[in-house]
Every structure is written in structure tokens, then in C-alpha cells.
N, C-alpha and C. Protein backbone atom coordinates (compact mmCIF):
# COMPACT_ATOMS: atom_id res chain seq x y z
N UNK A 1 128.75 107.14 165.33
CA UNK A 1 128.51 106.42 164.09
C UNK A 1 127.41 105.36 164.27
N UNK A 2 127.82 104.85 165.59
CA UNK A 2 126.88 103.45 165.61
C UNK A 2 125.43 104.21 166.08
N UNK A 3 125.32 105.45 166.45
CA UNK A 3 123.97 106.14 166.69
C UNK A 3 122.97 106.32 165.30
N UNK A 4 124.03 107.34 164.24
CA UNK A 4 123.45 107.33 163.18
C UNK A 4 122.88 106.22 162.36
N UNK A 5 123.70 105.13 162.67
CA UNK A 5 123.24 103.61 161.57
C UNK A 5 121.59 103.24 162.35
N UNK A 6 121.59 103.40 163.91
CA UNK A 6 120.75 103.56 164.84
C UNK A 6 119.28 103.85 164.37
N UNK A 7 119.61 105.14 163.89
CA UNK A 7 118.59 106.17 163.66
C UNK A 7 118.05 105.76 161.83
N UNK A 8 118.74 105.50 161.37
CA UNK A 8 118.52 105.05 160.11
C UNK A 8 117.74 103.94 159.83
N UNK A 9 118.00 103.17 160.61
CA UNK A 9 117.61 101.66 160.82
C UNK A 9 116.05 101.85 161.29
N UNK A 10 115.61 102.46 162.05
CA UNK A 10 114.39 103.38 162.88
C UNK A 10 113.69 103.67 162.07
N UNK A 11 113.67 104.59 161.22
CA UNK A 11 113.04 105.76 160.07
C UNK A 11 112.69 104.44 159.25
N UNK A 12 113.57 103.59 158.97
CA UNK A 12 113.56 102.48 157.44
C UNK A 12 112.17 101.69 158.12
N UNK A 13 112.52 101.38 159.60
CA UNK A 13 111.58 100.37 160.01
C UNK A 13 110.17 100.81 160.40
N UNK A 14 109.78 101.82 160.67
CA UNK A 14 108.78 103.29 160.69
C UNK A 14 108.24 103.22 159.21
N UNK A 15 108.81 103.69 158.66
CA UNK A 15 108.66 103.98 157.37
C UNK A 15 107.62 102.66 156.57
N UNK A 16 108.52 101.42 156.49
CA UNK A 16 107.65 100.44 156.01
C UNK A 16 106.70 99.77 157.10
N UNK A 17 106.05 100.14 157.94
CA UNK A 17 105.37 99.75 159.02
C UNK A 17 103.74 100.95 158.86
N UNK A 18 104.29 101.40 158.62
CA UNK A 18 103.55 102.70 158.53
C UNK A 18 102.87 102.09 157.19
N UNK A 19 103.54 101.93 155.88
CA UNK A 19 103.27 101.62 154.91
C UNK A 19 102.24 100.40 154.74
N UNK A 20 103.02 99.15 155.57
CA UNK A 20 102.55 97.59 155.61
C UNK A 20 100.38 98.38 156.39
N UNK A 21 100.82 99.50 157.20
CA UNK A 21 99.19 99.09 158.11
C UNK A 21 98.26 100.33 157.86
N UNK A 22 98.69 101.26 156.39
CA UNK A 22 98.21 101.90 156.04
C UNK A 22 96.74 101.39 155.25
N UNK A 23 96.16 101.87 155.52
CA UNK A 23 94.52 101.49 154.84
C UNK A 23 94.03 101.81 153.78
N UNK A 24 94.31 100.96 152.80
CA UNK A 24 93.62 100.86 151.73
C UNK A 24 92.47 101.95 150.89
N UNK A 25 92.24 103.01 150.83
CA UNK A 25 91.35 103.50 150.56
C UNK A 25 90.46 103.05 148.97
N UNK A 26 89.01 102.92 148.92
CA UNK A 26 88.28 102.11 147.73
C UNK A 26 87.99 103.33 146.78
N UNK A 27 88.60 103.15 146.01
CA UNK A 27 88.01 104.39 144.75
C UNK A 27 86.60 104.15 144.00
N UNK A 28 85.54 103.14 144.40
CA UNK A 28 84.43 102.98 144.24
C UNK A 28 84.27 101.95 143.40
N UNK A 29 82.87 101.35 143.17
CA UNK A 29 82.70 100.32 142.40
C UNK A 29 83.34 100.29 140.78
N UNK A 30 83.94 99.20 140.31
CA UNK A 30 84.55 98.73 138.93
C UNK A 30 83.22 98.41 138.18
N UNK A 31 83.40 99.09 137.13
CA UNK A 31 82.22 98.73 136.00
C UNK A 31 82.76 97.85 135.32
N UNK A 32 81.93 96.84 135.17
CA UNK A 32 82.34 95.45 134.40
C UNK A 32 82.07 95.83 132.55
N UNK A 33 82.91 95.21 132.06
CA UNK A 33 82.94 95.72 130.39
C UNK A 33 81.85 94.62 129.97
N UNK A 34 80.79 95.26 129.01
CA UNK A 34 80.03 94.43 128.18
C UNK A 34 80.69 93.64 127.64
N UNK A 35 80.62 92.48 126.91
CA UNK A 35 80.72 92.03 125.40
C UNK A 35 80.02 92.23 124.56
N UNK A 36 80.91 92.26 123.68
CA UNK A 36 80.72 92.96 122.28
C UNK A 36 80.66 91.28 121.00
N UNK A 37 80.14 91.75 120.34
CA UNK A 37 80.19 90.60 119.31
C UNK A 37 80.37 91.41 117.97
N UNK A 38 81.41 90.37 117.25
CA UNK A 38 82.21 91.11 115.98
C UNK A 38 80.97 90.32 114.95
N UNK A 39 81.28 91.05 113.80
CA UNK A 39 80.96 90.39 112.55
C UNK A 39 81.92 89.41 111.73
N UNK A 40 80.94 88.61 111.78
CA UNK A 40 82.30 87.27 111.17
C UNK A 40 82.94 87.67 109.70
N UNK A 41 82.14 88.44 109.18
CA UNK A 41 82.87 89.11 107.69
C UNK A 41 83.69 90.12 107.31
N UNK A 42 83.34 90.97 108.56
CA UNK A 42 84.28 92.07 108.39
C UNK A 42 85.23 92.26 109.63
N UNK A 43 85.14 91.33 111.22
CA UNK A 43 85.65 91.36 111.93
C UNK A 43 85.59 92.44 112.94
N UNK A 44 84.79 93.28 112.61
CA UNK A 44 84.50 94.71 113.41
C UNK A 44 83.36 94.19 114.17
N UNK A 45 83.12 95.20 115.30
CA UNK A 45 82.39 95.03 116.30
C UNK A 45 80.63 95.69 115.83
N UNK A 46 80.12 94.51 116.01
CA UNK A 46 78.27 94.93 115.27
C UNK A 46 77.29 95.41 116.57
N UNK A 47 76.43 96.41 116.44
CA UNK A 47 75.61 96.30 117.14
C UNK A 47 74.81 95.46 117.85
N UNK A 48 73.88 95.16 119.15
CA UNK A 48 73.56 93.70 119.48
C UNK A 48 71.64 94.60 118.66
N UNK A 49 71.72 93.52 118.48
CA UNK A 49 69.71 93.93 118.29
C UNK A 49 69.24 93.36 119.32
N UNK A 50 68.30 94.22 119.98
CA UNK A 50 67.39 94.15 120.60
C UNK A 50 66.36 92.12 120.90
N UNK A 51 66.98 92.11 121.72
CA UNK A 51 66.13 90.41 122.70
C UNK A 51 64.71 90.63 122.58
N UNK A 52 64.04 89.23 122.33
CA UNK A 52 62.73 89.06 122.75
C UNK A 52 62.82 89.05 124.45
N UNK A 53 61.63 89.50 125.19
CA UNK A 53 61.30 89.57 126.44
C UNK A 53 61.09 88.22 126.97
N UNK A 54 61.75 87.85 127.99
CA UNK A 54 61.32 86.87 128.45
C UNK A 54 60.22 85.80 128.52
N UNK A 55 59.79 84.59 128.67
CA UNK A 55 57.98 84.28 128.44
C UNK A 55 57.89 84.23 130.12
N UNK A 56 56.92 84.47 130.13
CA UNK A 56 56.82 84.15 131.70
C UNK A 56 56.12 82.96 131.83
N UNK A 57 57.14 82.11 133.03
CA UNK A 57 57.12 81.13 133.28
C UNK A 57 55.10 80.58 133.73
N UNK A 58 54.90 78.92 133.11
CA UNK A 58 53.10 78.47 133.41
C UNK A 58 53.98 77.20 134.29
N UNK A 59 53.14 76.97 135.22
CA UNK A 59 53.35 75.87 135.94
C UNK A 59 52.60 74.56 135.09
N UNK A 60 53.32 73.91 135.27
CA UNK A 60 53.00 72.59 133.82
C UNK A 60 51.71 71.67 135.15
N UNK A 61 50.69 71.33 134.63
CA UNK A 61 50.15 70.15 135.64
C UNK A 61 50.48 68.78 134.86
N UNK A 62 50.83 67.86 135.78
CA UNK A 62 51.29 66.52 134.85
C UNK A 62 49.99 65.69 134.72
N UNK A 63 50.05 65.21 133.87
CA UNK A 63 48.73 64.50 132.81
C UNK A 63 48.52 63.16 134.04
N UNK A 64 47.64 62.66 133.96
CA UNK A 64 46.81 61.67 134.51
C UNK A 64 47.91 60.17 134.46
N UNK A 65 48.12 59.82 133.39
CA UNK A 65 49.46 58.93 132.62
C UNK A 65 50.71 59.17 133.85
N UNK A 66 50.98 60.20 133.52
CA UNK A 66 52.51 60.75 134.17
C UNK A 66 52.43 60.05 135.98
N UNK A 67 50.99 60.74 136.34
CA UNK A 67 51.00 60.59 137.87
C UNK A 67 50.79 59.23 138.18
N UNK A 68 49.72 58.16 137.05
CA UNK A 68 50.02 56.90 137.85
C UNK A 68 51.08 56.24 137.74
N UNK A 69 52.17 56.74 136.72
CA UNK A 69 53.46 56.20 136.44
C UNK A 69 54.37 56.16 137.76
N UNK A 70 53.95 56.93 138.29
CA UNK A 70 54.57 57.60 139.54
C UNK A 70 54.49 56.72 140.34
N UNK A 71 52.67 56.75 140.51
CA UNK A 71 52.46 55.49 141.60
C UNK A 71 53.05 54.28 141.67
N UNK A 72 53.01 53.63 140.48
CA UNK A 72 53.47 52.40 140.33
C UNK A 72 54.45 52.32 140.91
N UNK A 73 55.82 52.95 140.72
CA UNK A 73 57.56 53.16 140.73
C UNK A 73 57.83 53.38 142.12
């Protein structure tokens, strides 16, 4: 009797050990969900229209004023 409880006890502790260092396998990257934007009148989901393109960035030169302000400070 006290063999069988033995053997039981074994398999249980096997069993979740096996389980605890089993490896994870990745089913591949998660696609992240857009947002959507509703219409405030009818509450349904509206198409987005189309963005202006970015401006591309001008490096500003600071005015004559600006730089002796500088100096002074």
C-alpha cells in the first residue's frame, strides 16, 4: 500500500516538474490594434482621411538680438 501511495506521489511530482520547466513556445509577433475614431453623431466608427506629410525640419539661425542677449546673461 505504502508502495503504491509511493508511486503516485512520483508521477504527481514528475508530472508538475515536467510542466513548471517546460518551454514556452512563441506563436509569433502580436499585431497591435489601430484606433479607430467614431463619429460624434452617429457613434459609428468613420474612416481616418488621409495626414498632411510631415514639414521637414530648417535649422532656425538665432538673430543678432538673441545672441548678444546671450552674451550679456
Amino acid at each position: 500500500m505504502a508502495d503504491l501511495i509511493k508511486e503516485v506521489v512520483e508521477n504527481v511530482v514528475q508530472g508538475v516538474l515536467k510542466e513548471i520547466l517546460k518551454k514556452t513556445t512563441k506563436k509569433g509577433a502580436t499585431r497591435r490594434t489601430k484606433r479607430q475614431t467614431r463619429s460624434s453623431t452617429t457613434g459609428r466608427f468613420t474612416k481616418k482621411t488621409t495626414s498632411k506629410p510631415a514639414k521637414k525640419q530648417v535649422s532656425r539661425r538665432r538673430s543678432a538680438t538673441s545672441r548678444s542677449r546671450q552674451r550679456k546673461s
